[in-house]
PDB file of N, CA and C in Angstrom:
ATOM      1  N   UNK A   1       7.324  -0.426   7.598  1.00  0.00           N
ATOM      2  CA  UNK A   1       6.691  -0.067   6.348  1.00  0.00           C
ATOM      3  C   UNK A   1       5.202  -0.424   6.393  1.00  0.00           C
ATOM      4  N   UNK A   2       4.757  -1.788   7.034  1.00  0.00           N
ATOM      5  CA  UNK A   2       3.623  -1.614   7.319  1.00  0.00           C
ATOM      6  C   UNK A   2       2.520  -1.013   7.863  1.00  0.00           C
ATOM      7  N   UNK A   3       3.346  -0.423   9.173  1.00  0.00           N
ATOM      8  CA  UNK A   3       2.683   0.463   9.691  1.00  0.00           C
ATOM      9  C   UNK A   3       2.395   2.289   8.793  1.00  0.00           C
ATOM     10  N   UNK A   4       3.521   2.509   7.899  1.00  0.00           N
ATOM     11  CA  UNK A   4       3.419   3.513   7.622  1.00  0.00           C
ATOM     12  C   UNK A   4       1.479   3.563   6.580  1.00  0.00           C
ATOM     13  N   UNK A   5       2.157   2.128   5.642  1.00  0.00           N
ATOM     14  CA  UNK A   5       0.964   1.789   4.324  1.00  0.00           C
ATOM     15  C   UNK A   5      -0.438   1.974   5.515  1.00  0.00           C
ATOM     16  N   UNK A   6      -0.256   1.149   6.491  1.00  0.00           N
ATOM     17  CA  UNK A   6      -1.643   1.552   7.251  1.00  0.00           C
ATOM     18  C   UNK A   6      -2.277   2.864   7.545  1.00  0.00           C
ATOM     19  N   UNK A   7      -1.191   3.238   8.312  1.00  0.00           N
ATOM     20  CA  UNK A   7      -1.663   5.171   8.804  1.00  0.00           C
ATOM     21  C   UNK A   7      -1.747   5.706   7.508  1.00  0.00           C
ATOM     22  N   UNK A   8      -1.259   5.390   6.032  1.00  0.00           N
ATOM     23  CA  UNK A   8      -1.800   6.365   5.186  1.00  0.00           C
ATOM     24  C   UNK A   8      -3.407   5.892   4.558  1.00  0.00           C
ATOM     25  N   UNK A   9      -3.569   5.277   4.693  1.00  0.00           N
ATOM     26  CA  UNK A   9      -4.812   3.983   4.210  1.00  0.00           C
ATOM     27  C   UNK A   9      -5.776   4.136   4.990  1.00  0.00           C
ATOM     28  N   UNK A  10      -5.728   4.185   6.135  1.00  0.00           N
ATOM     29  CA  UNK A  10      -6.796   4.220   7.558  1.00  0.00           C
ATOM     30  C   UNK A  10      -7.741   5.334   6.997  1.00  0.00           C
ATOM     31  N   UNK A  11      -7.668   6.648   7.114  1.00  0.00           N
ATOM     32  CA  UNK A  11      -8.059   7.388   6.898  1.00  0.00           C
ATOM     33  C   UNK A  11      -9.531   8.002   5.641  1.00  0.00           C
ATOM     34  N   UNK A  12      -8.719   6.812   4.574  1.00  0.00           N
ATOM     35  CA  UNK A  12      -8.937   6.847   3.030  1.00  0.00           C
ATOM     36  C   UNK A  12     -10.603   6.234   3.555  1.00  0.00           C
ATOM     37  N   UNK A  13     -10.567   5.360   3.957  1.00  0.00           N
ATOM     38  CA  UNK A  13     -11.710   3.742   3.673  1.00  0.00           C
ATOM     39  C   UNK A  13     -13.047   3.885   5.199  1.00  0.00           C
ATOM     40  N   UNK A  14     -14.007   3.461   4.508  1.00  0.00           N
ATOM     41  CA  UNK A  14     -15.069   3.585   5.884  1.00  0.00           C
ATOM     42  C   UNK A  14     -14.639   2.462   6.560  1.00  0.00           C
ATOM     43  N   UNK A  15     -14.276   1.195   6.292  1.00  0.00           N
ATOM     44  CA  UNK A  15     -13.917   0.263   6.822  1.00  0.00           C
ATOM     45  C   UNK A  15     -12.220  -0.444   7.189  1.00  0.00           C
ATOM     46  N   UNK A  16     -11.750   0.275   8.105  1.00  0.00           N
ATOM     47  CA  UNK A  16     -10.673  -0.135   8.358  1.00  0.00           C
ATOM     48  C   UNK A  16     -10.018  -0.869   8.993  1.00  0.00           C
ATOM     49  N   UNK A  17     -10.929  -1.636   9.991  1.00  0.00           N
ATOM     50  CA  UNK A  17     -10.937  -2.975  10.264  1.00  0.00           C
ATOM     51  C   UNK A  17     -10.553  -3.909   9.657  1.00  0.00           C
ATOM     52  N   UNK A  18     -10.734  -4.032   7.933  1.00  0.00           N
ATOM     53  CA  UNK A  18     -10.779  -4.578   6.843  1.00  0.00           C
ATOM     54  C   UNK A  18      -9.140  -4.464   6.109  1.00  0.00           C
ATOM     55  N   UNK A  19      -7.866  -3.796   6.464  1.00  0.00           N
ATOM     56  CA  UNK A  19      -7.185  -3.230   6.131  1.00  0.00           C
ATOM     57  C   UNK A  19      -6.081  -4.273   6.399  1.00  0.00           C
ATOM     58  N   UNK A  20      -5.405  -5.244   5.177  1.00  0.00           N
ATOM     59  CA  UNK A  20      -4.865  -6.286   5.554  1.00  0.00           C
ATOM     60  C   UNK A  20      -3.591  -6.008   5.161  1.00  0.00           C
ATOM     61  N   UNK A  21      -1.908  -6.175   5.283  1.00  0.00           N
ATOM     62  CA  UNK A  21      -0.786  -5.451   4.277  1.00  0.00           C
ATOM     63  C   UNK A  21       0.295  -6.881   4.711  1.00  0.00           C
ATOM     64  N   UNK A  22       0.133  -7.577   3.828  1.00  0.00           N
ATOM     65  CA  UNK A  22       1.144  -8.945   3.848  1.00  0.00           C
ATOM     66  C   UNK A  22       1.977  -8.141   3.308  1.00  0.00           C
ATOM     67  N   UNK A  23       3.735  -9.145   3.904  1.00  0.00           N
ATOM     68  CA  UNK A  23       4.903  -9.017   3.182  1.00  0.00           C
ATOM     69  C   UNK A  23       5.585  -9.955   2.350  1.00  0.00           C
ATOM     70  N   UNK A  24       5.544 -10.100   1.260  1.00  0.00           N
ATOM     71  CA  UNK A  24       6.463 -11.055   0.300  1.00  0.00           C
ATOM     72  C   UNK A  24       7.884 -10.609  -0.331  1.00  0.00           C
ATOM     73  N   UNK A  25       8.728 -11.671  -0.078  1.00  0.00           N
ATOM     74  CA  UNK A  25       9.975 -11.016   0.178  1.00  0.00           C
ATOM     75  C   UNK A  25      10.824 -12.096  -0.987  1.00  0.00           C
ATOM     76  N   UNK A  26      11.226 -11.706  -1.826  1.00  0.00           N
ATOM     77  CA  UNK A  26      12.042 -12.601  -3.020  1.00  0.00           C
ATOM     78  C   UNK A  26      13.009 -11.883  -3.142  1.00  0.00           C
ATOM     79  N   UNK A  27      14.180 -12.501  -3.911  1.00  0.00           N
ATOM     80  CA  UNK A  27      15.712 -12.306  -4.004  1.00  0.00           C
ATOM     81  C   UNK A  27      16.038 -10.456  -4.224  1.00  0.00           C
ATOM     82  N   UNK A  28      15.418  -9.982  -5.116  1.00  0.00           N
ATOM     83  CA  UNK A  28      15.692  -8.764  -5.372  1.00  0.00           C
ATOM     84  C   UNK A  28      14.617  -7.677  -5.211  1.00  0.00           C
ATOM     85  N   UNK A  29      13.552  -8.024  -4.354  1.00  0.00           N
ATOM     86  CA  UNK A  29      12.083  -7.153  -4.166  1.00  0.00           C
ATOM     87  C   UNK A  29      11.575  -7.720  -3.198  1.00  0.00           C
ATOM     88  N   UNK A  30      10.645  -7.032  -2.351  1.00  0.00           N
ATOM     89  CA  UNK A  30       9.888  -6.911  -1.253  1.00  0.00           C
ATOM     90  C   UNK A  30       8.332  -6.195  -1.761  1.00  0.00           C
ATOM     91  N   UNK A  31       7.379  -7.283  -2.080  1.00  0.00           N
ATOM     92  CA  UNK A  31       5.914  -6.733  -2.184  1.00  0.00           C
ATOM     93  C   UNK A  31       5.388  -6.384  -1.083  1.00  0.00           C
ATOM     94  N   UNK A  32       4.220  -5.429  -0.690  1.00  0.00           N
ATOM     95  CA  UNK A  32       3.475  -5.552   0.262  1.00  0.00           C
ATOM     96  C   UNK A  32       2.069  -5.398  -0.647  1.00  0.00           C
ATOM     97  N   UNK A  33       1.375  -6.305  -0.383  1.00  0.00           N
ATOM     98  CA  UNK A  33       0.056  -6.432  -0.712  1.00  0.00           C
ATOM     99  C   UNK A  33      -0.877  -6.079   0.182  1.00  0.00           C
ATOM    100  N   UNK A  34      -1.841  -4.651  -0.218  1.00  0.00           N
ATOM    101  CA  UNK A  34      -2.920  -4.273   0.760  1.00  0.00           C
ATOM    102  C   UNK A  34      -3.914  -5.055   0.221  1.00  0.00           C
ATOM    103  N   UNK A  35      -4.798  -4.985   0.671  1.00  0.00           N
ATOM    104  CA  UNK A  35      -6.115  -5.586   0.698  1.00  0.00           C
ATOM    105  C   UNK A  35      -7.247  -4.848   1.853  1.00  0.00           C
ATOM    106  N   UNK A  36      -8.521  -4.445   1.250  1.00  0.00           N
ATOM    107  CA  UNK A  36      -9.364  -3.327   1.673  1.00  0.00           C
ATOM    108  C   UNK A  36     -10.546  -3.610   1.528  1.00  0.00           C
ATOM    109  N   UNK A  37     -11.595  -3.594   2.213  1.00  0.00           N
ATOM    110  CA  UNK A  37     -12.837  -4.062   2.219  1.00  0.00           C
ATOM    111  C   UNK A  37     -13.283  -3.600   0.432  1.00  0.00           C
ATOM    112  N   UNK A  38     -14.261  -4.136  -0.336  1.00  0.00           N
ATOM    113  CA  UNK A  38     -14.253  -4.185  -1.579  1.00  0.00           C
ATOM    114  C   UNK A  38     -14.658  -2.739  -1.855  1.00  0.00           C
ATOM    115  N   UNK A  39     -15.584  -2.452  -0.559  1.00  0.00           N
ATOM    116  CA  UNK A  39     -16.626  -0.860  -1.084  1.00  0.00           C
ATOM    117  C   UNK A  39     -15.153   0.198  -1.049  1.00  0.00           C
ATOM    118  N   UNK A  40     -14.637  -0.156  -0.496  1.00  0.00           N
ATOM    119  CA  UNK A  40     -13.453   1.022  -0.189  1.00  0.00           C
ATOM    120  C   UNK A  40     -11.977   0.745  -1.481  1.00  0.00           C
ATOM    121  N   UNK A  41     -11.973   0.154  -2.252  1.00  0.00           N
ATOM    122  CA  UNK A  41     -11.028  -0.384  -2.825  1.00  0.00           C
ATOM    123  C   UNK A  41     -11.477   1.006  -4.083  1.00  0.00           C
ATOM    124  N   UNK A  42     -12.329   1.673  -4.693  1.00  0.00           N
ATOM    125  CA  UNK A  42     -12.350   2.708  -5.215  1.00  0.00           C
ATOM    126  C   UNK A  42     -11.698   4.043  -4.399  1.00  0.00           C
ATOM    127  N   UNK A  43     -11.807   3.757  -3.383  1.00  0.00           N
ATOM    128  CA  UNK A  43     -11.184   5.379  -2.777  1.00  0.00           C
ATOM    129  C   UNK A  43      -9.783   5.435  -2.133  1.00  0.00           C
ATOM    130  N   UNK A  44      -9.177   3.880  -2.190  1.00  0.00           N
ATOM    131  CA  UNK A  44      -8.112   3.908  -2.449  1.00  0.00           C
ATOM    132  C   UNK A  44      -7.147   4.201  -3.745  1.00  0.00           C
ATOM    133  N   UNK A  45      -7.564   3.421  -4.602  1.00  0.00           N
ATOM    134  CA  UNK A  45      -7.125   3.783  -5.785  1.00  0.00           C
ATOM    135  C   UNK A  45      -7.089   5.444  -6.294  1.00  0.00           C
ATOM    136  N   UNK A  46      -8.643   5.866  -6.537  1.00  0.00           N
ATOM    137  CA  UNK A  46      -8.279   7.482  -6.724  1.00  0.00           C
ATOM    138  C   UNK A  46      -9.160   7.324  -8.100  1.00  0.00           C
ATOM    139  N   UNK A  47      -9.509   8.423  -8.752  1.00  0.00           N
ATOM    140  CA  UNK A  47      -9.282   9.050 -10.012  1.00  0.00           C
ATOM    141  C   UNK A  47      -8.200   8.771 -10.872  1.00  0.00           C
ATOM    142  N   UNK A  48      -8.606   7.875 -12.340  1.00  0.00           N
ATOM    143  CA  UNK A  48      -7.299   7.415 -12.674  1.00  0.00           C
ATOM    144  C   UNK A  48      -6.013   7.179 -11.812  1.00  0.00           C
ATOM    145  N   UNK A  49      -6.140   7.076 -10.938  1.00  0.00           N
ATOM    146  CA  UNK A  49      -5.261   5.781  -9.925  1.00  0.00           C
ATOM    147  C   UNK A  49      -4.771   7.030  -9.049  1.00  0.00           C
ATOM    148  N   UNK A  50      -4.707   7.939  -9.002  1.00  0.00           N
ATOM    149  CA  UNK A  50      -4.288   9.597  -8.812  1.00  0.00           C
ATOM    150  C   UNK A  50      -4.058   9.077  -7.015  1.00  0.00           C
ATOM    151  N   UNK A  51      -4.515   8.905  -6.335  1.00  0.00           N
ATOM    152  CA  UNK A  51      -4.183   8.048  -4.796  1.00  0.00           C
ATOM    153  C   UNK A  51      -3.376   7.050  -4.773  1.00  0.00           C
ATOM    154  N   UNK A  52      -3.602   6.028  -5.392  1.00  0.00           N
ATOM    155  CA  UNK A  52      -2.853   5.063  -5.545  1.00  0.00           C
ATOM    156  C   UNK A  52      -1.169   5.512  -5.923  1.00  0.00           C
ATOM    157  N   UNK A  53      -1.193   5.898  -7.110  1.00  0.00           N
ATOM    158  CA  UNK A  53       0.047   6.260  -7.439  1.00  0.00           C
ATOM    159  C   UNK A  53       0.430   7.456  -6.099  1.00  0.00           C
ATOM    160  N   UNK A  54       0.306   8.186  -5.387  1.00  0.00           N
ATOM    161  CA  UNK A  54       0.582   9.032  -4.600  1.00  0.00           C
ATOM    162  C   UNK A  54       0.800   7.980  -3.571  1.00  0.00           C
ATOM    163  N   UNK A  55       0.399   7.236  -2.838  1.00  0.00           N
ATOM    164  CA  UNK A  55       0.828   6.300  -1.706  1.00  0.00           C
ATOM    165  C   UNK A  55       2.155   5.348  -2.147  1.00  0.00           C
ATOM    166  N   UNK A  56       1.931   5.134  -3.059  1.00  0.00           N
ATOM    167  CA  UNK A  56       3.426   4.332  -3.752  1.00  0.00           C
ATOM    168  C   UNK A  56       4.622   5.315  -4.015  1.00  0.00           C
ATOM    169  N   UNK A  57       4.164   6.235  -4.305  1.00  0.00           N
ATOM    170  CA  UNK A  57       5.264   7.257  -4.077  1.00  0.00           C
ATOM    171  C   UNK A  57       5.994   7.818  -2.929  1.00  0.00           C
ATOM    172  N   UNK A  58       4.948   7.494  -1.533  1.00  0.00           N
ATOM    173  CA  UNK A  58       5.389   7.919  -0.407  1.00  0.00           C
ATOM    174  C   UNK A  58       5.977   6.780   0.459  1.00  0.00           C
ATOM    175  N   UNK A  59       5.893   5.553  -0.056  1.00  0.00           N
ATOM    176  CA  UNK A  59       6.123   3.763   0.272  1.00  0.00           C
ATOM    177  C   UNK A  59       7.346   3.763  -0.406  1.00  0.00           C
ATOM    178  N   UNK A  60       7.648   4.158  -1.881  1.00  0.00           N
ATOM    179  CA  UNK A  60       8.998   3.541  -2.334  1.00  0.00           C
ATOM    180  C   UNK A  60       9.913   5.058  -1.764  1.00  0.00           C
ATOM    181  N   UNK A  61       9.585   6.258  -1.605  1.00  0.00           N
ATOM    182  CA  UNK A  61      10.518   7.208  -0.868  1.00  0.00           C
ATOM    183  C   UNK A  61      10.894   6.678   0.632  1.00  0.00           C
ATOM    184  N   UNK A  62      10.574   6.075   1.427  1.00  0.00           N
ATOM    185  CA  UNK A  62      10.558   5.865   2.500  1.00  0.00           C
ATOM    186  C   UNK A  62      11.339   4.558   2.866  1.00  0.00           C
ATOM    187  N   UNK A  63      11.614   3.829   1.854  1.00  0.00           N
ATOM    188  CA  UNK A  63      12.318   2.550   1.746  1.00  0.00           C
ATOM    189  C   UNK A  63      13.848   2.685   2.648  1.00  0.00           C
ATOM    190  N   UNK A  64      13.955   1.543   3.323  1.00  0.00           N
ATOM    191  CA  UNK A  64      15.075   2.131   4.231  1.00  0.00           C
ATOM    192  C   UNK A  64      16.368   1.362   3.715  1.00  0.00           C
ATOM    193  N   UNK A  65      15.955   0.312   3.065  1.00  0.00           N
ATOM    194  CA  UNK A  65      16.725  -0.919   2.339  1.00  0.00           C
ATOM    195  C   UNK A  65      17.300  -0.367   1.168  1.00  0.00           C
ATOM    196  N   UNK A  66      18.143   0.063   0.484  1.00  0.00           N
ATOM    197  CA  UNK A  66      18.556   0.202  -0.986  1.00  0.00           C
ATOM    198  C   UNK A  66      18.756  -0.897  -1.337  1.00  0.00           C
ATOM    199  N   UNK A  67      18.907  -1.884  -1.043  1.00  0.00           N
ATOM    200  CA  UNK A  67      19.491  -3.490  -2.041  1.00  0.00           C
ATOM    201  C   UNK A  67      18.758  -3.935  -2.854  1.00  0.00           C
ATOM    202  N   UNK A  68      16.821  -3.949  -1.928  1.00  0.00           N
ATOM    203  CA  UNK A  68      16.033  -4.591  -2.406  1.00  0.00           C
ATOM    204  C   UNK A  68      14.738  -2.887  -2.846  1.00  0.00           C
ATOM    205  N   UNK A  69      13.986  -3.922  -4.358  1.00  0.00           N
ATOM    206  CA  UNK A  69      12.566  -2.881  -4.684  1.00  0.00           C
ATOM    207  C   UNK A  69      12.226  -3.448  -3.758  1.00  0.00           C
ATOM    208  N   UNK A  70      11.056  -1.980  -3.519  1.00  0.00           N
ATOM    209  CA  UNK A  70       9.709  -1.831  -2.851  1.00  0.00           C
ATOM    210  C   UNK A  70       8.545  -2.140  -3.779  1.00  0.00           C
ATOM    211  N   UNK A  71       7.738  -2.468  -3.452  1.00  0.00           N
ATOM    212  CA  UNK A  71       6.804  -2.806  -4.700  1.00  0.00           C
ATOM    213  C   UNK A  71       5.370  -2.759  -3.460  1.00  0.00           C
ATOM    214  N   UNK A  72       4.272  -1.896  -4.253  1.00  0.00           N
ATOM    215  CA  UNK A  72       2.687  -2.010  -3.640  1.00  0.00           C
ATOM    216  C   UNK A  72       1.725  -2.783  -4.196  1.00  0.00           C
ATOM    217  N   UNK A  73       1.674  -3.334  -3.839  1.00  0.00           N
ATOM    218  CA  UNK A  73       0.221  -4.086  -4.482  1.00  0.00           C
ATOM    219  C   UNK A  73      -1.442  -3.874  -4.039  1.00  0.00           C
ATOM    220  N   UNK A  74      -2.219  -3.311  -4.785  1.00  0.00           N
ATOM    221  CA  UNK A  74      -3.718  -3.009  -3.919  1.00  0.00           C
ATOM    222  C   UNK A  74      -4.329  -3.855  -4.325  1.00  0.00           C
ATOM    223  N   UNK A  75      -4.900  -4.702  -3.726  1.00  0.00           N
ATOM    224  CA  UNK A  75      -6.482  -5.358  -4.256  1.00  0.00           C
ATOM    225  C   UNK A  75      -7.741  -4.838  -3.878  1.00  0.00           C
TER     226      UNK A  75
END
């Protein structure tokens, strides 16, 4: 899953070097928290979040686990 959040993210940001995706993992959910150089943290998100919500859509379809949520987090 990390790798997927990356290859969709890479693309987005001038700085992708900068492109960090921790996993936090509690009883009934699995966060992954991106984190993106600050200048690029607008062109992730989108137009009224219009990117953002589209990458979370393609992160929680892709979930291979049914037991546990998927959950995105951008900073």
């Amino acid at each position: 899953m990390k790798a997927l959040i990356e290859s969709i993210v890479t693309p987005l940001v001038d700085n992708p070097e900068d492109i960090v995706v921790n996993r936090t993992e509690e009883d009934s959910k699995i966060v992954y928290h991106l984190t993106v150089h600050k200048d690029d943290v607008g062109k992730v998100i989108g137009k009224n979040g219009r990117i953002a919500k589209a990458i979370r859509t393609v992160v929680y379809a892709a979930k291979s686990d049914g037991k546990k949520r998927i959950y995105l987090d951008i900073m």
